[in-house]
Protein backbone atom coordinates (compact mmCIF):
# COMPACT_ATOMS: atom_id res chain seq x y z
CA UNK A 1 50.35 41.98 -30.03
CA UNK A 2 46.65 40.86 -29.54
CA UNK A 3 47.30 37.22 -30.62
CA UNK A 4 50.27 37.17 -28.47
CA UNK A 5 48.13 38.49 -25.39
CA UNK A 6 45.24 36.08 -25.86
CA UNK A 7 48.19 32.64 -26.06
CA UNK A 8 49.87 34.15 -23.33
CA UNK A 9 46.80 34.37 -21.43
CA UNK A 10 45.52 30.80 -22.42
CA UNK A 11 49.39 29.35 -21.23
CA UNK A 12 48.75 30.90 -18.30
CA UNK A 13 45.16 29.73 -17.62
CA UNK A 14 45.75 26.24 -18.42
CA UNK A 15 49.04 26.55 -15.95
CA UNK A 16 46.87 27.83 -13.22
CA UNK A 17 44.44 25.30 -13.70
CA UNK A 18 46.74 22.59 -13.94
CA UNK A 19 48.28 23.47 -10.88
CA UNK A 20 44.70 23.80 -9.13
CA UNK A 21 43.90 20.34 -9.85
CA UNK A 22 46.90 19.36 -8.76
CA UNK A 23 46.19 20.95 -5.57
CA UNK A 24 42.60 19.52 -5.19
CA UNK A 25 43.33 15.93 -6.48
CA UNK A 26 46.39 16.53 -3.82
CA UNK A 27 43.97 17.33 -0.99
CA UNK A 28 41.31 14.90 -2.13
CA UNK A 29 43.54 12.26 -1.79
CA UNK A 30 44.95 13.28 1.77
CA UNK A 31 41.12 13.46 2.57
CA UNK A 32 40.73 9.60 1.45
């Protein structure tokens, strides 16, 4: 159940920050 937890939570981190640079390379570029 722990080993489950800890991929779950690393899916979910690396989905959050994909979508955050999406969001700031999004911005960045409206900026430029």
């Amino acid at each position: 159940m722990e080993l489950f937890h800890i991929r779950y939570l690393q899916a979910y981190l690396k989905v959050i920050g994909n979508y955050t640079c999406h969001l700031l390379f999004g911005t960045h570029k409206k900026t430029l």
